[in-house]
Structures are given as C-alpha cells and as structure tokens.
Protein backbone atom coordinates (compact mmCIF):
# COMPACT_ATOMS: atom_id res chain seq x y z
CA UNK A 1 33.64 5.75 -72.51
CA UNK A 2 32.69 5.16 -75.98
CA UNK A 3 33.34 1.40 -77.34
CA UNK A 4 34.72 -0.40 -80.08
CA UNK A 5 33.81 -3.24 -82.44
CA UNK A 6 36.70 -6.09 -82.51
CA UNK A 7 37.27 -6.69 -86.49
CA UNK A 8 39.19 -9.69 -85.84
CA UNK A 9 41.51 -11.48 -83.29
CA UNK A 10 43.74 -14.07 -82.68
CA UNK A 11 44.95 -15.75 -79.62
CA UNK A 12 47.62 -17.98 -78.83
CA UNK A 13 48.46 -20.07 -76.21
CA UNK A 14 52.18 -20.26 -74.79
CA UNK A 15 52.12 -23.10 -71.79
CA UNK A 16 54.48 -24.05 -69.26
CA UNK A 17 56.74 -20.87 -68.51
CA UNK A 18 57.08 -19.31 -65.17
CA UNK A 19 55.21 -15.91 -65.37
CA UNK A 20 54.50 -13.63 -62.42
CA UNK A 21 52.24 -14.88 -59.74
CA UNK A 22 52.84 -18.48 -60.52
CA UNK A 23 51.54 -18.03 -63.77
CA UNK A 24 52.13 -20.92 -66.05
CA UNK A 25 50.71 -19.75 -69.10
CA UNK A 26 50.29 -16.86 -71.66
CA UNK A 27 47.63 -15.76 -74.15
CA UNK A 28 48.89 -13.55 -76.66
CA UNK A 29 45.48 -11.60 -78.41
CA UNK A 30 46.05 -9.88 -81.71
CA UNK A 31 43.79 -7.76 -83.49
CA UNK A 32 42.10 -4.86 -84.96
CA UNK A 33 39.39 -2.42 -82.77
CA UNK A 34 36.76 -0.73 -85.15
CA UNK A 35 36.28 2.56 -83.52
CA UNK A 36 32.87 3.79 -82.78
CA UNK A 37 32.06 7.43 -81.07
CA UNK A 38 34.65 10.12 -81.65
CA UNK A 39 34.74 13.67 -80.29
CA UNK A 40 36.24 17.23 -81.37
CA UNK A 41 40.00 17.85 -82.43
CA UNK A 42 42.15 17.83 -79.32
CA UNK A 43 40.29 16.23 -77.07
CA UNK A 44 40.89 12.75 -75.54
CA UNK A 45 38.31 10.26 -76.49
CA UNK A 46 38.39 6.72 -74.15
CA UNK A 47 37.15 3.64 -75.49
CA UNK A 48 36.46 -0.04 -73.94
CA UNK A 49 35.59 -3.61 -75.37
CA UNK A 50 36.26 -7.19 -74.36
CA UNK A 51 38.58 -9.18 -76.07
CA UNK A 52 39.54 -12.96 -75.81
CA UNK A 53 40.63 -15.28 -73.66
CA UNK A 54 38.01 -15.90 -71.34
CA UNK A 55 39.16 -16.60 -68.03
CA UNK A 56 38.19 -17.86 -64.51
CA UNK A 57 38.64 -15.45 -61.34
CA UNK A 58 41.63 -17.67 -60.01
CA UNK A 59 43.21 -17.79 -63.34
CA UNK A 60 43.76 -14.22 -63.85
CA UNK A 61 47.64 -13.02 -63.28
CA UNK A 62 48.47 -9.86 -65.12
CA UNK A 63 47.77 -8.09 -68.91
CA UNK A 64 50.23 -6.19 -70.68
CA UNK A 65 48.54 -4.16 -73.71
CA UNK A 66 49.72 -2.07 -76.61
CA UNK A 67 47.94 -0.28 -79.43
CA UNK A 68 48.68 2.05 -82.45
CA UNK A 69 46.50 3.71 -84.77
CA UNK A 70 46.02 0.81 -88.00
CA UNK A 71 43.04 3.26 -89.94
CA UNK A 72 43.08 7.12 -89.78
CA UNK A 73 40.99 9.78 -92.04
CA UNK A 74 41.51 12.99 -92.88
CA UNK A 75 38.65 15.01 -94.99
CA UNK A 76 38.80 18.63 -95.75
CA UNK A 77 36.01 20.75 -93.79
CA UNK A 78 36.40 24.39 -95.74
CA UNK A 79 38.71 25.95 -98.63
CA UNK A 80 40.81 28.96 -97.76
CA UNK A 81 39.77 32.04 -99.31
CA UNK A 82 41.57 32.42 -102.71
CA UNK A 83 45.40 33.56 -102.35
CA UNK A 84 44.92 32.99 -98.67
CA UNK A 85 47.85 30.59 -97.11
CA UNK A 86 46.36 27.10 -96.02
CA UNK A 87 47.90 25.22 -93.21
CA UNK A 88 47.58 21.60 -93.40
CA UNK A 89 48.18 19.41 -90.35
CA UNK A 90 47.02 16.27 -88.70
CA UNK A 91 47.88 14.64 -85.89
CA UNK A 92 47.32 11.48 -84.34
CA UNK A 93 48.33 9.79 -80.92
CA UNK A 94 47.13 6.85 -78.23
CA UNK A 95 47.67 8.41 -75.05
CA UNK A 96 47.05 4.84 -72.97
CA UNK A 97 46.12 1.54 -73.37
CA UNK A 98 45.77 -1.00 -70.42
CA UNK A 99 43.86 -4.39 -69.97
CA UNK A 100 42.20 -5.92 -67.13
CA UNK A 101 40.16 -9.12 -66.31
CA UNK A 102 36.46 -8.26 -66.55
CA UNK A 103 34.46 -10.27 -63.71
CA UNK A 104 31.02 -10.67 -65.37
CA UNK A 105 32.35 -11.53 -68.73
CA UNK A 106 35.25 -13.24 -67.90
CA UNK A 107 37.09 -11.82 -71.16
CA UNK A 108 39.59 -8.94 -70.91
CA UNK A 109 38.75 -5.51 -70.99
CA UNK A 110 40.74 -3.31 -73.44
CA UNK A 111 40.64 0.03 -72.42
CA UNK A 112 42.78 2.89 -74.29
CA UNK A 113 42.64 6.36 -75.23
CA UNK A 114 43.43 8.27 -78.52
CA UNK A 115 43.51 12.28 -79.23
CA UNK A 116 43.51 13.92 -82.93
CA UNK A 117 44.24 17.21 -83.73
CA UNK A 118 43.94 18.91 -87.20
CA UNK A 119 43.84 22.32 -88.70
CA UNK A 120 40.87 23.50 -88.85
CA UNK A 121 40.00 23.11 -92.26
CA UNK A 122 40.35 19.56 -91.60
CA UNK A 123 38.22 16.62 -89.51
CA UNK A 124 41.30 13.92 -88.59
CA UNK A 125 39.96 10.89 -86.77
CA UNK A 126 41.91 7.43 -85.50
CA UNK A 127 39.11 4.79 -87.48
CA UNK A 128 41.23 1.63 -86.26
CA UNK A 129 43.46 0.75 -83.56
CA UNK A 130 45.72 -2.23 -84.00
CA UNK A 131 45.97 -3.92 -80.60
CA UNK A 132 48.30 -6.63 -78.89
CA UNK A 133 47.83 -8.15 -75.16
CA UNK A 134 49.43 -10.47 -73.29
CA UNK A 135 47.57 -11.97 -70.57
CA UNK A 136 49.42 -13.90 -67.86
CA UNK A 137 47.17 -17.30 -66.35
CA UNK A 138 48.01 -19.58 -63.68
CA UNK A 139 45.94 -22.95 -63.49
C-alpha cells in the first residue's frame, strides 16, 4: 500500500447528538492527501495515512469517508507519426475509500484506492485526493 502526505486538514467537533453506538459526538476531518507512489495505467494503486482526531479505544464508534480526485496530470509520452490519427484519452476514478480507528496511533486510518487509464501516448496520474470523514465518538 503506498502512502500519502496530508497537505492540510481541518476538524470539527459536533457534540451532543445521538449517533450510533451511543455515540455523542462527531468529528468532521477535511482535507487534501498528497499522493506519493503511483503505478502503470489501469491498474489499481491503494494508499493509507492517518488523519486527525486522535482517539481512545473506548471512544471509537464508526467512520464514514469520501474522496475525489482534487490534482490530476496528464503529460504526453510520444507523438504519432505524421498524418497518423492520435487518440487522446484520460481517465480517472477512486474505486474505494474507507476509514478505521488505528490502535497504535490512535488517529484514523484513511485508506482508498484510485485507477488511471490513458492512451498510450499519455502518462495520467491522480496527484491529490480531496478527502472528507466523519468519525462517530462516544465518551
């Protein structure tokens, strides 16, 4: 799993609704995920970080994540042969994104994955992800 670099984040704190699991607070995280690693057109590349809040063990009720791509690059590889038709496509797409409370940390773990595809004249790559995650707490 390749990992990213958190560019910035906010959190805020929502207190005293009724969540799942008696969960009596929410943390809503914001932010941007600098992409590190990357792999060949089509194929799925999975990255992981740790994002705020920090939490306890007990504390932890559920995370609800989404992403989309924020940054994406496309650079041309080759030039067609002269009179030759050139195809141009790109193609971009996060495939998952889920969060989880990380026990040695205590942060969340953001975990998602993203797949490019291009022509093959072309190197498309996802650079950024935006991200959003709610994290249900309890006391």
């Amino acid at each position: 799993m390749n990992p990213f670099q958190v560019d910035s984040q906010q959190t805020v704190l929502v207190e005293g609704l009724t969540g799942p699991n008696g969960a009596d607070r929410l943390f809503i995280t914001t932010g941007f995920a600098q992409l590190m690693g990357g792999g060949p057109s089509g194929a799925p590349q999975a990255f992981s970080g740790l994002i705020e809040p920090t939490l306890t063990a007990g504390q932890f009720r559920r995370a609800i994540a989404t992403a989309a791509p924020a940054t994406l690059s496309v650079n041309q590889m080759t030039i067609p042969p002269i009179g030759a038709t050139q195809r141009v496509y790109a193609r971009w797409a996060v495939n998952a994104v889920e969060a989880d409370w990380d026990d040695e940390s205590g942060k969340i773990e953001l975990r998602f994955e993203t797949t490019t595809n291009a022509d093959t004249a072309l190197s498309a790559q996802v650079e950024r992800l935006a991200f959003q995650v709610m994290v249900f707490a309890g006391p």
